[in-house]
Protein backbone atom coordinates (compact mmCIF):
# COMPACT_ATOMS: atom_id res chain seq x y z
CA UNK A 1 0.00 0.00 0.00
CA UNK A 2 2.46 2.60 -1.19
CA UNK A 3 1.54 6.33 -1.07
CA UNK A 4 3.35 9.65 -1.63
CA UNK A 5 2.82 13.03 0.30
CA UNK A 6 4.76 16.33 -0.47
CA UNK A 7 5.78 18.85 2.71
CA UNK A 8 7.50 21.83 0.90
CA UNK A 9 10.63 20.58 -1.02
CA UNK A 10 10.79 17.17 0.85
CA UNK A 11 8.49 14.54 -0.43
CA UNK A 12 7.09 11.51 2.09
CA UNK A 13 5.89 8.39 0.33
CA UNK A 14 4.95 5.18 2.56
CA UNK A 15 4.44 1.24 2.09
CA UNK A 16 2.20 -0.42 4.23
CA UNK A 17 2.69 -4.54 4.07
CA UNK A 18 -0.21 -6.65 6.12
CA UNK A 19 0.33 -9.03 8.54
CA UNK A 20 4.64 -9.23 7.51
CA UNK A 21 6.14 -9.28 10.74
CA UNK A 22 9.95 -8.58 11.19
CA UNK A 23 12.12 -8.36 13.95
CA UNK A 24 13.79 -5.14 15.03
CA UNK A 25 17.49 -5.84 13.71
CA UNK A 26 15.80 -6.91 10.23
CA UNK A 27 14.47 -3.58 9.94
CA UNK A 28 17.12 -1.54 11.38
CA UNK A 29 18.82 -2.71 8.57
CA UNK A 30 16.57 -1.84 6.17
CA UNK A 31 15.97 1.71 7.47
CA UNK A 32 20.03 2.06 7.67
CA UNK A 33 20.26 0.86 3.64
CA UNK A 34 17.44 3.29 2.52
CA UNK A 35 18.90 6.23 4.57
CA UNK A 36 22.46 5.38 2.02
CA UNK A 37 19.93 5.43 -1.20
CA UNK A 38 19.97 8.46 -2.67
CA UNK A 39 17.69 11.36 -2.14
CA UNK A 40 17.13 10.08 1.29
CA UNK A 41 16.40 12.53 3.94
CA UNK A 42 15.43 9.67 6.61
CA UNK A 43 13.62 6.14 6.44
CA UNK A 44 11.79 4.15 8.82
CA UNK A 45 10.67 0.86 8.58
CA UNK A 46 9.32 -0.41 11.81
CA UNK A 47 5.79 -2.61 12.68
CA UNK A 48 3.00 -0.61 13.41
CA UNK A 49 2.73 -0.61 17.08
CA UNK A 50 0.51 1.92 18.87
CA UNK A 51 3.90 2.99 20.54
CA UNK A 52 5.73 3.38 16.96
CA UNK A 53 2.81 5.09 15.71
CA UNK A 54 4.23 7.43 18.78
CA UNK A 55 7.82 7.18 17.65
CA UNK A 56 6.70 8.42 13.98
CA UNK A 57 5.11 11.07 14.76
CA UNK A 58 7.85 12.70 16.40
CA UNK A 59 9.97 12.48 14.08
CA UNK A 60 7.63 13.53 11.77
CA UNK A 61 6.86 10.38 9.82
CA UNK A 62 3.53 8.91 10.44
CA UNK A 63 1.94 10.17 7.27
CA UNK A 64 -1.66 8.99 6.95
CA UNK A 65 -0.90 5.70 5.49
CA UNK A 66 1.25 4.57 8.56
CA UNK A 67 -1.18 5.60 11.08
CA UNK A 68 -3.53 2.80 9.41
CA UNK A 69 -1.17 -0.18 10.20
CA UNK A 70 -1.52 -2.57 13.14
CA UNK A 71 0.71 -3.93 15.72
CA UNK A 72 1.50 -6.99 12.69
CA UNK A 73 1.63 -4.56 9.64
CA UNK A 74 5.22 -3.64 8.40
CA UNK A 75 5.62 -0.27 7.68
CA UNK A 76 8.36 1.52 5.65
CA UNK A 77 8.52 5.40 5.24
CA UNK A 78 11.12 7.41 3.32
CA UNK A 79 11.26 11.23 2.71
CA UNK A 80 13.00 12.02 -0.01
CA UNK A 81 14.10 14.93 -2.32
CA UNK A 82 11.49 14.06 -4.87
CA UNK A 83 8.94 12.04 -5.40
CA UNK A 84 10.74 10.00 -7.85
CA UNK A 85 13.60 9.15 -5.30
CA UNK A 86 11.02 8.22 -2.24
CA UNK A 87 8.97 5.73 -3.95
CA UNK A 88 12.63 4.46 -5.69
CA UNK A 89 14.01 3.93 -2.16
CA UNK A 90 10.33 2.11 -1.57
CA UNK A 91 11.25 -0.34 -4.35
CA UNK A 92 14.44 -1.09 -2.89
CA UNK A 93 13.17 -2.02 0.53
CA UNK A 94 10.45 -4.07 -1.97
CA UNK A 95 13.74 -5.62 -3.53
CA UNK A 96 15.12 -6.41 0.53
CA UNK A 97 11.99 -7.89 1.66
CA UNK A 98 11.86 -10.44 -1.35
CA UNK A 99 15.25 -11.43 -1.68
CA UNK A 100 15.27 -12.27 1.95
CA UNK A 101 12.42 -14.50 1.56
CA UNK A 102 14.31 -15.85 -1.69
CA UNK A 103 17.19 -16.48 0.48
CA UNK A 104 15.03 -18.79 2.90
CA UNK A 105 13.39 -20.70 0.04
CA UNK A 106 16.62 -21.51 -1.55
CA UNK A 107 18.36 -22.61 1.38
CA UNK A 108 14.92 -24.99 2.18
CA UNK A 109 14.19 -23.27 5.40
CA UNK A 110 11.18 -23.48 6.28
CA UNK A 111 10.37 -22.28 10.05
CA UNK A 112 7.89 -23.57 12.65
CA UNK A 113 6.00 -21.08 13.51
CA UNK A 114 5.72 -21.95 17.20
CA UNK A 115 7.33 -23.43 20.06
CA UNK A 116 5.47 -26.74 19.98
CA UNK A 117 6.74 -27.08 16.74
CA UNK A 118 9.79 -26.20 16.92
CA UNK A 119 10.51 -28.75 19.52
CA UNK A 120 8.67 -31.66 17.47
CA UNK A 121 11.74 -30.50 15.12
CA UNK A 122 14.47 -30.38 17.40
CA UNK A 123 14.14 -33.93 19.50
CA UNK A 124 15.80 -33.14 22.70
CA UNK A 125 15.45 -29.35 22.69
CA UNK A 126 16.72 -27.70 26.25
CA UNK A 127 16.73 -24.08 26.13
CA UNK A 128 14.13 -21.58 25.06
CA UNK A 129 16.23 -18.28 23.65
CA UNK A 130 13.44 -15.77 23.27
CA UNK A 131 13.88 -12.32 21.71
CA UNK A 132 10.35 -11.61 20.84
CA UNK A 133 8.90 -7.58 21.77
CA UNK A 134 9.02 -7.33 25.56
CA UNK A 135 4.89 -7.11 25.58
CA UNK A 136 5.06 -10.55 24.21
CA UNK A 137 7.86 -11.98 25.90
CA UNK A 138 6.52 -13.31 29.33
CA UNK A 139 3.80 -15.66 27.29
CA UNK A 140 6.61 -17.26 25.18
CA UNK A 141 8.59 -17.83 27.77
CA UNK A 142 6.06 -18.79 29.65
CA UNK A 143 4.90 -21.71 27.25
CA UNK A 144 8.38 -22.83 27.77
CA UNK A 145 8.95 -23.15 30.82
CA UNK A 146 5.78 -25.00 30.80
CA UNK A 147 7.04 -27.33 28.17
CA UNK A 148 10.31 -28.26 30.52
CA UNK A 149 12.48 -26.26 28.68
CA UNK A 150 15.13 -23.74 30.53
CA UNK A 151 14.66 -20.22 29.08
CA UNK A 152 16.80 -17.42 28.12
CA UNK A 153 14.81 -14.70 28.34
CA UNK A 154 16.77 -11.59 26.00
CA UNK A 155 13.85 -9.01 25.98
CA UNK A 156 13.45 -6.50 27.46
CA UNK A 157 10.59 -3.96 29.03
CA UNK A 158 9.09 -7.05 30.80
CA UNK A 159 6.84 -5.85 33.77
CA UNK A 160 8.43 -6.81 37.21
CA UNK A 161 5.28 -9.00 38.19
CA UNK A 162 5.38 -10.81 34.88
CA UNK A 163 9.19 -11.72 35.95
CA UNK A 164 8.63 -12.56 39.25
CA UNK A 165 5.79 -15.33 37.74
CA UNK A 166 8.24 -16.55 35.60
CA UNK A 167 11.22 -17.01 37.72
CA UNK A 168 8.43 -18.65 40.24
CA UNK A 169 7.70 -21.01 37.86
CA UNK A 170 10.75 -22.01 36.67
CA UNK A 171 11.99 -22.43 39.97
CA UNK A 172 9.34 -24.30 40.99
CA UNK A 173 9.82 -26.84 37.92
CA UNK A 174 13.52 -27.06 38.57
CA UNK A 175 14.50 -24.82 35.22
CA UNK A 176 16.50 -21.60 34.54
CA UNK A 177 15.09 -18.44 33.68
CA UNK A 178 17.73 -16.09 32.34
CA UNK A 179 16.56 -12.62 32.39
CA UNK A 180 14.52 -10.61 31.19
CA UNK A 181 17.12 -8.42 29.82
CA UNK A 182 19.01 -10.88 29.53
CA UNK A 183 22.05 -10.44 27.10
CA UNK A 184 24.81 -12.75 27.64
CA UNK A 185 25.32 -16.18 29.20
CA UNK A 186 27.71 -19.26 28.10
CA UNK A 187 26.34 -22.73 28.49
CA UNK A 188 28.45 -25.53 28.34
CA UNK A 189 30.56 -23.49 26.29
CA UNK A 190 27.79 -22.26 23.78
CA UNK A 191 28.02 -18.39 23.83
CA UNK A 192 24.25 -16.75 23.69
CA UNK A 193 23.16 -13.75 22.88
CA UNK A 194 25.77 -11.09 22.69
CA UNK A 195 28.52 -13.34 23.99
CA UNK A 196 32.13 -12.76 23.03
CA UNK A 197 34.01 -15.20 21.78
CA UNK A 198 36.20 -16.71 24.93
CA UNK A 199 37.28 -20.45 26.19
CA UNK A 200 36.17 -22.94 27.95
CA UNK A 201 37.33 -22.75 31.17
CA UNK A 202 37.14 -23.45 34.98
CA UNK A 203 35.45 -20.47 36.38
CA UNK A 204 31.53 -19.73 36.57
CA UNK A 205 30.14 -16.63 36.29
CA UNK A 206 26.98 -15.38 37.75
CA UNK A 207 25.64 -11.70 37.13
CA UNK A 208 22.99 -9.22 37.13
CA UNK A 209 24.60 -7.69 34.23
CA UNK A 210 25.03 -8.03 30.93
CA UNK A 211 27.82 -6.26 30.39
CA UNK A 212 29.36 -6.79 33.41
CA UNK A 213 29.45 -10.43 32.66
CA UNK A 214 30.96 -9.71 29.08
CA UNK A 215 33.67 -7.61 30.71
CA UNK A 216 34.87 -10.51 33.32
CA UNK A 217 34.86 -13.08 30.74
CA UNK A 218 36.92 -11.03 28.38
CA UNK A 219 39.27 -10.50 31.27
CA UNK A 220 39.65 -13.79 32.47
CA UNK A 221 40.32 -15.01 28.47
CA UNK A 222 42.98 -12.30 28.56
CA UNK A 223 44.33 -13.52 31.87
CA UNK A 224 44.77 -17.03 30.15
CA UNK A 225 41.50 -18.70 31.95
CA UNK A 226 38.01 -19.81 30.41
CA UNK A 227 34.25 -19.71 31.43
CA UNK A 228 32.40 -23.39 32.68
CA UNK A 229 29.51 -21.81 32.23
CA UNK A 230 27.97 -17.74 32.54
CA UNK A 231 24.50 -17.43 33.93
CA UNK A 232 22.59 -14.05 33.37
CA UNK A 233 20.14 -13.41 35.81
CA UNK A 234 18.18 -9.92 34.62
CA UNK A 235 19.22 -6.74 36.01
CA UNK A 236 16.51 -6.47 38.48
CA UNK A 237 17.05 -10.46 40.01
CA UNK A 238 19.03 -9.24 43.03
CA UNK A 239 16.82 -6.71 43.78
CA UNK A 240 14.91 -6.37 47.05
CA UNK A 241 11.60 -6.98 44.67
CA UNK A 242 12.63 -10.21 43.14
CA UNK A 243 14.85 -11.90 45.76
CA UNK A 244 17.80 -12.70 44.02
CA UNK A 245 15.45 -16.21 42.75
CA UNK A 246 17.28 -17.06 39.86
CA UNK A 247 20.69 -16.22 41.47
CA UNK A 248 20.83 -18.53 44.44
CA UNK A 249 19.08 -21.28 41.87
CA UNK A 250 22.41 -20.56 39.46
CA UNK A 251 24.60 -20.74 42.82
CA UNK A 252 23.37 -23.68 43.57
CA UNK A 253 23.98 -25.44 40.24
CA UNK A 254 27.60 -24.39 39.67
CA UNK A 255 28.19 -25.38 43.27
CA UNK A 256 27.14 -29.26 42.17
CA UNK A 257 29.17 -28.51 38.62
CA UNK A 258 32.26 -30.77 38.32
CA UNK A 259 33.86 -28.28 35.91
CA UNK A 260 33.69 -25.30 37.84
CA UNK A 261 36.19 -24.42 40.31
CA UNK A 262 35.46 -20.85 40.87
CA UNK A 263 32.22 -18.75 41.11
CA UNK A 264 31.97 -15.51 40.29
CA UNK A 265 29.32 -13.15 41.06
CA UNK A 266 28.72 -9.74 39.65
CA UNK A 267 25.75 -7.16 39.89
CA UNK A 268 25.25 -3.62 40.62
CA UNK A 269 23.60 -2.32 44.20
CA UNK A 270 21.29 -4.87 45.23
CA UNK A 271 19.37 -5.58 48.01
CA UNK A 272 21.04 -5.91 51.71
CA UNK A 273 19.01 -9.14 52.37
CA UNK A 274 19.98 -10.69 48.67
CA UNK A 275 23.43 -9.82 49.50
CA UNK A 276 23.08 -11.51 52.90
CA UNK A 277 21.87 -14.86 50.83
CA UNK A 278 24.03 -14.98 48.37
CA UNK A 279 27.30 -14.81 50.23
CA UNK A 280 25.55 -17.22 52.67
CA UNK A 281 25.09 -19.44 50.27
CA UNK A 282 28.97 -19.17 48.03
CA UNK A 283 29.59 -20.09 52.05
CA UNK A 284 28.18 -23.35 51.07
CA UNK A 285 29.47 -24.62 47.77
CA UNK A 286 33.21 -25.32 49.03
CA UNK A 287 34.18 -23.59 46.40
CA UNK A 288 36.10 -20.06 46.45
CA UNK A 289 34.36 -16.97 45.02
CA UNK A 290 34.93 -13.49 44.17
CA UNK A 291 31.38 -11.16 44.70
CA UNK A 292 31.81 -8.20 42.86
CA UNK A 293 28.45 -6.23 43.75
CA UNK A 294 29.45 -2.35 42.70
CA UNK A 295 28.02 0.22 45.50
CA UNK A 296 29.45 2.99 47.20
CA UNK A 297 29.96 1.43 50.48
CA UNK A 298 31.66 -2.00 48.58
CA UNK A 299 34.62 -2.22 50.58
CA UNK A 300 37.58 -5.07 49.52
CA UNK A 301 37.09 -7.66 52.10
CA UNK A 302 38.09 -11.45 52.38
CA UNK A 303 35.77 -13.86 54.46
CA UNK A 304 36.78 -17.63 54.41
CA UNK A 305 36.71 -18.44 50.68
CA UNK A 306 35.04 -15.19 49.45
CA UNK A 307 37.10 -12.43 48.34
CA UNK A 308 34.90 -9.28 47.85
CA UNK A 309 36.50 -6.35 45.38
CA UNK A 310 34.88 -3.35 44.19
CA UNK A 311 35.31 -2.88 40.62
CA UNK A 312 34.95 -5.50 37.79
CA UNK A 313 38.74 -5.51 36.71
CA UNK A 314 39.34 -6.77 40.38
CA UNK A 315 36.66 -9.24 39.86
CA UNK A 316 39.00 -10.78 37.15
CA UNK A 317 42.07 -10.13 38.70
CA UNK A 318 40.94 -11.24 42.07
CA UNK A 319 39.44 -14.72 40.30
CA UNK A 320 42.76 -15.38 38.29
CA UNK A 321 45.38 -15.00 41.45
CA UNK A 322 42.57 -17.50 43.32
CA UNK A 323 43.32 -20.51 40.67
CA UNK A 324 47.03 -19.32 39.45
CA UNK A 325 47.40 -19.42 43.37
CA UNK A 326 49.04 -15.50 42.99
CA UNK A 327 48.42 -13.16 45.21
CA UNK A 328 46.38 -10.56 44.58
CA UNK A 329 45.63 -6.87 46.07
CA UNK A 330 43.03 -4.28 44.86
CA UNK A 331 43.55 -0.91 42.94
CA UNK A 332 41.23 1.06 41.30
CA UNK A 333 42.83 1.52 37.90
CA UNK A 334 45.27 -0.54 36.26
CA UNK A 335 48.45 1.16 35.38
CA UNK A 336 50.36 3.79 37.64
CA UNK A 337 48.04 5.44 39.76
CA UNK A 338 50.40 8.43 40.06
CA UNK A 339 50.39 8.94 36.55
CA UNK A 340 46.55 8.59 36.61
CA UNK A 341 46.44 11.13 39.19
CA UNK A 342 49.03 13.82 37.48
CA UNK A 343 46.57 13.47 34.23
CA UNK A 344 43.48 14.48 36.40
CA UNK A 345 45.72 17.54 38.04
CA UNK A 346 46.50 18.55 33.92
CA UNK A 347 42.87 17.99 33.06
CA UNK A 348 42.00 20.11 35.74
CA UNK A 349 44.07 22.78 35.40
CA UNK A 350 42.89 23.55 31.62
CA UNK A 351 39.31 23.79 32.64
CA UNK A 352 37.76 27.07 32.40
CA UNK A 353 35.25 28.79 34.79
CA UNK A 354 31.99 27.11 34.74
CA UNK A 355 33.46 23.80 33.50
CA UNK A 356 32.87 21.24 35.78
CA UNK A 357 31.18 17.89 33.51
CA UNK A 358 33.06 14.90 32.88
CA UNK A 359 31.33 13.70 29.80
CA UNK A 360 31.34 9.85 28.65
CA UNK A 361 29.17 7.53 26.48
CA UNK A 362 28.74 3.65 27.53
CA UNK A 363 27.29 0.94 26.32
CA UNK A 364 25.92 -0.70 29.37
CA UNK A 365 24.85 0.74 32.86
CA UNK A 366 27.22 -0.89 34.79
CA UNK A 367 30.28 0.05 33.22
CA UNK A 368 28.83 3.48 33.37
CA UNK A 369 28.01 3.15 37.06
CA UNK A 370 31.45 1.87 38.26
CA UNK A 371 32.72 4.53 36.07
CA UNK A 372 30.95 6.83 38.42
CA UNK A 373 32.52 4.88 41.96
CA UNK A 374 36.12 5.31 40.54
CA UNK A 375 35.37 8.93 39.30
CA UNK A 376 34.10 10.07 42.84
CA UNK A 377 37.29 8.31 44.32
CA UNK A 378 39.33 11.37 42.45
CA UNK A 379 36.66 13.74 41.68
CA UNK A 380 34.51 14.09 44.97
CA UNK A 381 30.75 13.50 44.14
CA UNK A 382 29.74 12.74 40.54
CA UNK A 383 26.22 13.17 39.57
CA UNK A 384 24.62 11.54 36.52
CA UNK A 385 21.56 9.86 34.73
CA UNK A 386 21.94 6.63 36.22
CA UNK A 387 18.99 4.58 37.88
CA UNK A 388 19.88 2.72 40.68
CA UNK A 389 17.23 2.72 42.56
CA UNK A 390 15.98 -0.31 44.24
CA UNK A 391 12.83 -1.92 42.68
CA UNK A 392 9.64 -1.27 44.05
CA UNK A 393 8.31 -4.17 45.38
CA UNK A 394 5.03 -5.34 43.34
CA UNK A 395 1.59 -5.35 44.97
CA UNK A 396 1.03 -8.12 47.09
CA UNK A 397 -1.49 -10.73 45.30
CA UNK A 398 -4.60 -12.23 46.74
CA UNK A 399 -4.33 -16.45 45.86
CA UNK A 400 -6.55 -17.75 43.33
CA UNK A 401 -7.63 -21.14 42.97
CA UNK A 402 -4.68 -22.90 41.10
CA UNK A 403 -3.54 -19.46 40.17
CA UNK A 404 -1.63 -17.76 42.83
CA UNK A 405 0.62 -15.00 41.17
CA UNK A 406 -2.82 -13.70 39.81
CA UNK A 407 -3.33 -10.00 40.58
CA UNK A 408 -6.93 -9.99 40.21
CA UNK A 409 -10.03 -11.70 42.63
CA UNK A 410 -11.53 -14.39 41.05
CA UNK A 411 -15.17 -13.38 39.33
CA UNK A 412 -18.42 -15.48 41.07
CA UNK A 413 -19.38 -17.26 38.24
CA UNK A 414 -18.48 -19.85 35.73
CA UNK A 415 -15.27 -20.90 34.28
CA UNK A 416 -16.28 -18.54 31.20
CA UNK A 417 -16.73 -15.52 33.49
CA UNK A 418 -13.36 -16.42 34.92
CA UNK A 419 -11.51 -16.49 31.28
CA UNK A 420 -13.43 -13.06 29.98
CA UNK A 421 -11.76 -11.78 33.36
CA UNK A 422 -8.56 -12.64 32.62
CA UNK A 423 -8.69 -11.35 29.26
CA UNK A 424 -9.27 -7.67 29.75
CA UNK A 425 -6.47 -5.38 30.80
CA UNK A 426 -3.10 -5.26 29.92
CA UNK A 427 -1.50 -8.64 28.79
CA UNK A 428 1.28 -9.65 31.05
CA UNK A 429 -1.83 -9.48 33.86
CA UNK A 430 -3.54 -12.59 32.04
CA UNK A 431 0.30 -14.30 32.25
CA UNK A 432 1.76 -13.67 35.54
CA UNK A 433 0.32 -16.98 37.33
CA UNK A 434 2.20 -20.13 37.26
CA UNK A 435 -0.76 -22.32 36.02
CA UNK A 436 -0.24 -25.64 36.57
CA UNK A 437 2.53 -25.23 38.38
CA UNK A 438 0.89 -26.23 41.76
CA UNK A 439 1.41 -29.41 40.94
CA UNK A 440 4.81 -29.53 42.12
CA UNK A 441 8.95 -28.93 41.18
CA UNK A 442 9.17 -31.99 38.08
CA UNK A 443 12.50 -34.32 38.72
CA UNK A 444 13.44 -32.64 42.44
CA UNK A 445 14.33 -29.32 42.78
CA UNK A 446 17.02 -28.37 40.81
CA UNK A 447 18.22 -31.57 39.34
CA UNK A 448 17.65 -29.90 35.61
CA UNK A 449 19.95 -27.14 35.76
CA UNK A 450 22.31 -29.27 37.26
CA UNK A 451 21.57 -31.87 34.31
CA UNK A 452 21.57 -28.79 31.88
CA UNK A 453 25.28 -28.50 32.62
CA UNK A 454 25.91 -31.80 31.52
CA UNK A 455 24.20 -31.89 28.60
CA UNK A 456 24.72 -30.32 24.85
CA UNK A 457 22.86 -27.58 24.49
CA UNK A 458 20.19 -27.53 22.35
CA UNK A 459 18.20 -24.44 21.48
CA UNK A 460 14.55 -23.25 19.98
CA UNK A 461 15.29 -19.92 18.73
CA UNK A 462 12.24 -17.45 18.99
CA UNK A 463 12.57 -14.16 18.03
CA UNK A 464 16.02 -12.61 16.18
CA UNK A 465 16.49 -14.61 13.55
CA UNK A 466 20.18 -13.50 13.67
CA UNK A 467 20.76 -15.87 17.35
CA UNK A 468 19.99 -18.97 15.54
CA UNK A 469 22.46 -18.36 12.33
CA UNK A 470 25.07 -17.15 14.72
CA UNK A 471 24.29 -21.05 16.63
CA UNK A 472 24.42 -22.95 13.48
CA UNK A 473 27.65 -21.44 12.44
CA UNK A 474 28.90 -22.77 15.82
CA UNK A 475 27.46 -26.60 15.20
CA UNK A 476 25.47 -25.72 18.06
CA UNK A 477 21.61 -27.96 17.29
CA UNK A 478 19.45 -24.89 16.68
CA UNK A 479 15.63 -24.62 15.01
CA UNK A 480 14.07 -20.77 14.59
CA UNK A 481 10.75 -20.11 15.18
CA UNK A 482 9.23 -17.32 12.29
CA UNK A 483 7.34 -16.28 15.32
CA UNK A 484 4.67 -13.48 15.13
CA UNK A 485 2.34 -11.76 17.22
CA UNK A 486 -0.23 -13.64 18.08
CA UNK A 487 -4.31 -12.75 18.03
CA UNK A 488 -2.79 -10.31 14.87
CA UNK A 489 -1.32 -8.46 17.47
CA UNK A 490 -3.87 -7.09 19.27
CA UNK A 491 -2.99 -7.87 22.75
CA UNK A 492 -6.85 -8.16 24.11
CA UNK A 493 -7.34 -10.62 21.81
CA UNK A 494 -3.97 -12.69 22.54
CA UNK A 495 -5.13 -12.43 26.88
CA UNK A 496 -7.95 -14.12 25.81
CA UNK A 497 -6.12 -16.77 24.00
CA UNK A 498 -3.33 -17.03 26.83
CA UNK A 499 -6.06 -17.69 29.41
CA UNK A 500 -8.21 -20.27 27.97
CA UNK A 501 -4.83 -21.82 27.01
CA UNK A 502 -3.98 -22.04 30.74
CA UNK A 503 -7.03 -23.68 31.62
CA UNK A 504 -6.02 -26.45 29.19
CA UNK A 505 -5.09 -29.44 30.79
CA UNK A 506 -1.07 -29.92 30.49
CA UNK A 507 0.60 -33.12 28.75
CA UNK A 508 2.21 -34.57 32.12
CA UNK A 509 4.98 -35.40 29.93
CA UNK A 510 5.76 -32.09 29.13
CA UNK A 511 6.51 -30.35 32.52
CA UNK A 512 9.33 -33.35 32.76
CA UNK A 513 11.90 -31.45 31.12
CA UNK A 514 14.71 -32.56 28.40
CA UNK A 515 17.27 -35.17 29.59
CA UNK A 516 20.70 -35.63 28.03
C-alpha cells in the first residue's frame, strides 16, 4: 500500500505490508540501507505498534498511510528529495523484503511457527532463547517453561510481576530463567546472545549484568583462563523486589558442577538481604568466590573463601590469582596510579570557569556506574543519569484457585466468566500466574539445571532470527521459530487466547523437562 505526500521541497511516500512481521534488527537494517539510497532525507521501517505510531510522529513520519497499520503490519517510510527518489528507495526495501524471503526458500528453510513445533523439530530441545517484543515476551517464555524447557529470556521492558511469575515457575519446575534483559550467558561453552568469543574454562560466572558479565569473561580469556559456564540473571534479580530467585538457583547449580572451580558473582547495588543470601550461600558450595556487587559502600574484604572487590577488573584479577594461586591486592585503575592522578591535576588545570562535567558515552549501565565509583574516588561526588534505585516491590497478590501470582479476585461465576476476566487489561496481567505449576517442582528441585550443565545444548530460537544463524555457524543444534504476534497483534485478543490456554489441561509429559 504505497503512497506519496509532499511537505515543501521534501516529499514523504509510505508502504504499508499486512500481517509481515519482522524483527527489530531486520528492519534496522533496512531503514540504515534506505537512509544510504539516494535522495534520502530519513527512512523508517518499523511494525506498526501503537507505541511506533508514537515514535513516527515525532519524528515527523507517520503520514496517513502509517497511522492505518496494526501492531503486525510492516511499515516503511522514506522522505525524499522528490517524489521519484522516495517511492525508488520504496522499491528497494520491496527488492530487501523479497530477496530475503528468496534467500530462505533456496536454502529450504522453512520455520515452525511456534514453540510446539519447533521442539517436534528439534528432539531433545533444552533451552528456550526468546527475543520476541518485551509485551510478548513473558507468554513465550512462559509456554516454555511450561514445556520443561530452561529459558533465556533476551527481551526487554518485561513488567516486574510478569518476571517474578516466571522465575516462580521455573523455579518451581527445577528450570532456569535467564533474564529478562538478559544479554549474555555461556552454556556448556555455547556463547548466547551477545557473547564474546572466549574459552572454555574453569570459572563460573553469575551476574545481574550483561555487560558486566561480558567484561569478566573477556578478562579472564585475557588472563589465560576460560568460562564453565555464565549465567545471566536480569538486572533487576538481586533486587529487594525479586529476591535474588534465579541467582541462588544458578549458585546452587555451579556449586554441584564438576567443571567449575570458581564462582563468580557480579551485579550492581542490590538488596542488603539478597546480598546476605548470596554470600551465605557461596559459604556453602566449598568452592572459592569473588562477589563483585558495585556500591558505594563495597569495601575489599576477604571472608573464608570469598574475596569481595569493588570494581569489575578486580573481579577478574581477584578470580585469576585465586586458581594461578598468585596473590592478589586491589587498585582502582590498572596502570600507575600516580600517573593517573598527574593526568586528572593537567585535566583540571585547563578547565575554564563554569566547566565542571566529565562527559562519557557507555554501552551498558554498569560500566557506566562503576565509572561513576572510581570517578568520585578522584573527583569528589559525581552526579549523573543513572537509575539505581531499588525496585519497588510489586503489589502483594490475593491467591486464586490454582492461580496464585494472579493480581486480580476471582469473578463469582463460571469458568467462562473467569476467562473473559482474565482477558481484559493489559497482557502480562492474564500471564503472571504459574498455572499448573501447583502441581509440584518436576524431577526434584534443581536436578535440571544441574543436568543442563551436563548436557549439549540444544536451542529453539524465537525471536532474532540473527541468534539462531550465529548457533548454526557454531554446530550448536538450533531450530528458529518465524514467530509473530499472536491474536494479529492485538494484545486483548492474545489475553484471551493465553487464558483459555492455561485452563487447558497440560501433557504430564511435558513439565518433565529434556534429559541428556
Amino acid at each position: 500500500m504505497p503512497g506519496a505526500r509532499a511537505a515543501s521541497s521534501v516529499t514523504a511516500a509510505t508502504l504499508v505490508r499486512k500481517s509481515c512481521y519482522q524483527d527489530s534488527v531486520t528492519l534496522l537494517a533496512m531503514a540504515r540501507a534506505l537512509r544510504g539510497a539516494p535522495g534520502v532525507r530519513e527512512a523508517a521501517a518499523l511494525m506498526g505498534t501503537p507505541a511506533n505510531h508514537d515514535l513516527m510522529r515525532q519524528a515527523g513520519l507517520l503520514t496517513a498511510e502509517a497511522g492505518t497499520a496494526g501492531p503486525n503490519d510492516l511499515v516503511i517510510v522514506v522522505q525524499a528529495d522528490s517524489d521519484t527518489l522516495a517511492h525508488s528507495a520504496l522499491a528497494r526495501a520491496e527488492e530487501l523484503l523479497t530477496a530475503r524471503q528468496r534467500r530462505l526458500e533456496s536454502a529450504g528453510r522453512i520455520y515452525p511457527r511456534t514453540l510446539d513445533s519447533a521442539r517436534r523439530r528439534l528432539p531433545g530441545a533444552n533451552l528456550a532463547l526468546i527475543s520476541v517484543p518485551g509485551v510478548w515476551a513473558p507468554a513465550e517464555a512462559r509456554k516454555a517453561l511450561r514445556m520443561g524447557l530452561h529459558v533465556m529470556l533476551w527481551s526487554d521492558n518485561v513488567s516486574l510481576e510478569d518476571e517474578l511469575a516466571l522465575k516462580r515457575l521455573a523455579r518451581e519446575r527445577g528450570l532456569l530463567l535467564m533474564g529478562p534483559d538478559c544479554g549474555t550467558a555461556y552454556l556448556n561453552g555455547v556463547p548466547l546472545g551477545f557473547a564474546n568469543v572466549v574459552p572454555r574454562g574453569r570459572i563460573g560466572l553469575v551476574a545481574a549484568s550483561g555487560t558486566g558479565l561480558q567484561q569478566v569473561a573477556c578478562l579472564l580469556a585475557a588472563g589465560g583462563e576460560g568460562i564453565s559456564q555464565a549465567i545471566g540473571v536480569g538486572g533487576r534479580d538481586m533486587s529487594d523486589a525479586v529476591g535474588g530467585l534465579m541467582t541462588l538457583e544458578a549458585l546452587d547449580a555451579l556449586g554441584a558442577d564438576p567443571a567449575t572451580e570458581l564462582v563468580v558473582v557480579i551485579g550492581k547495588p542490590s538488596a542488603p538481604e539478597v546480598r546476605r543470601k548470596v554470600e551465605d550461600t557461596l559459604g556453602t558450595l566449598g568452592k572459592p568466590a569473588v562477589v563483585a556487587m558495585l556500591g558505594r559502600d563495597v569495601r575489599p574484604a576477604r571472608d573464608g573463601k570469598i574475596q569481595v572487590v569493588a570494581t569489575l577488573e578486580d573481579a577478574a584479577r581477584a578470580a585469576l590469582a585465586v586458581v594461578h594461586g598468585e596473590r592478589w591486592t586491589p587498585r582502582a585503575f590498572s596502570g600507575d596510579s600516580a600517573a593517573t592522578a598527574k593526568r586528572i591535576a593537567l585535566a583540571r588545570a585547563t578547565l575554564g570557569r563554569g566547566q565542571r562535567a566529565v562527559h562519557g558515552l557507555f554501552t551498558g549501565g554498569t560500566l557506566a556506574y562503576e565509572a561513576v565509583l572510581l570517578l568520585e574516588s578522584l573527583l569528589g561526588p559525581v552526579s549523573g543519569n543513572l537509575r539505581t534505585r531499588p525496585c519497588p516491590r510489586p503489589r502483594p497478590s490475593r491467591p486464586r484457585r490454582g492461580h496464585g501470582g494472579r493480581n486480580r479476585r476471582r469473578p463469582a461465576g463460571s469458568r467462562r466468566a473467569d476467562r473473559e476476566a482474565r482477558g481484559h487489561g493489559r497482557l502480562g496481567a492474564a500471564l503472571q500466574c504459574p498455572g499448573r505449576a501447583s502441581r509440584g517442582r518436576h524431577r526434584g528441585s534443581r536436578t535440571l539445571i544441574r543436568e543442563l550443565f551436563a548436557c549439549d545444548v540444544r536451542v529453539i530460537n524465537c525471536g532474532l532470527e540473527g541468534f539462531a544463524l550465529d548457533l548454526e555457524e557454531l554446530g550448536v543444534p538450533v531450530i528458529h521459530v518465524q514467530w509473530s504476534p499472536p491474536a494479529g497483534g492485538d494484545p486483548h485478543k492474545a489475553a484471551l487466547l493465553a487464558a483459555l490456554e492455561d485452563d487447558e489441561e497440560e501433557d504430564p509429559s511435558r513439565g518433565e523437562g529434556p534429559r541428556c
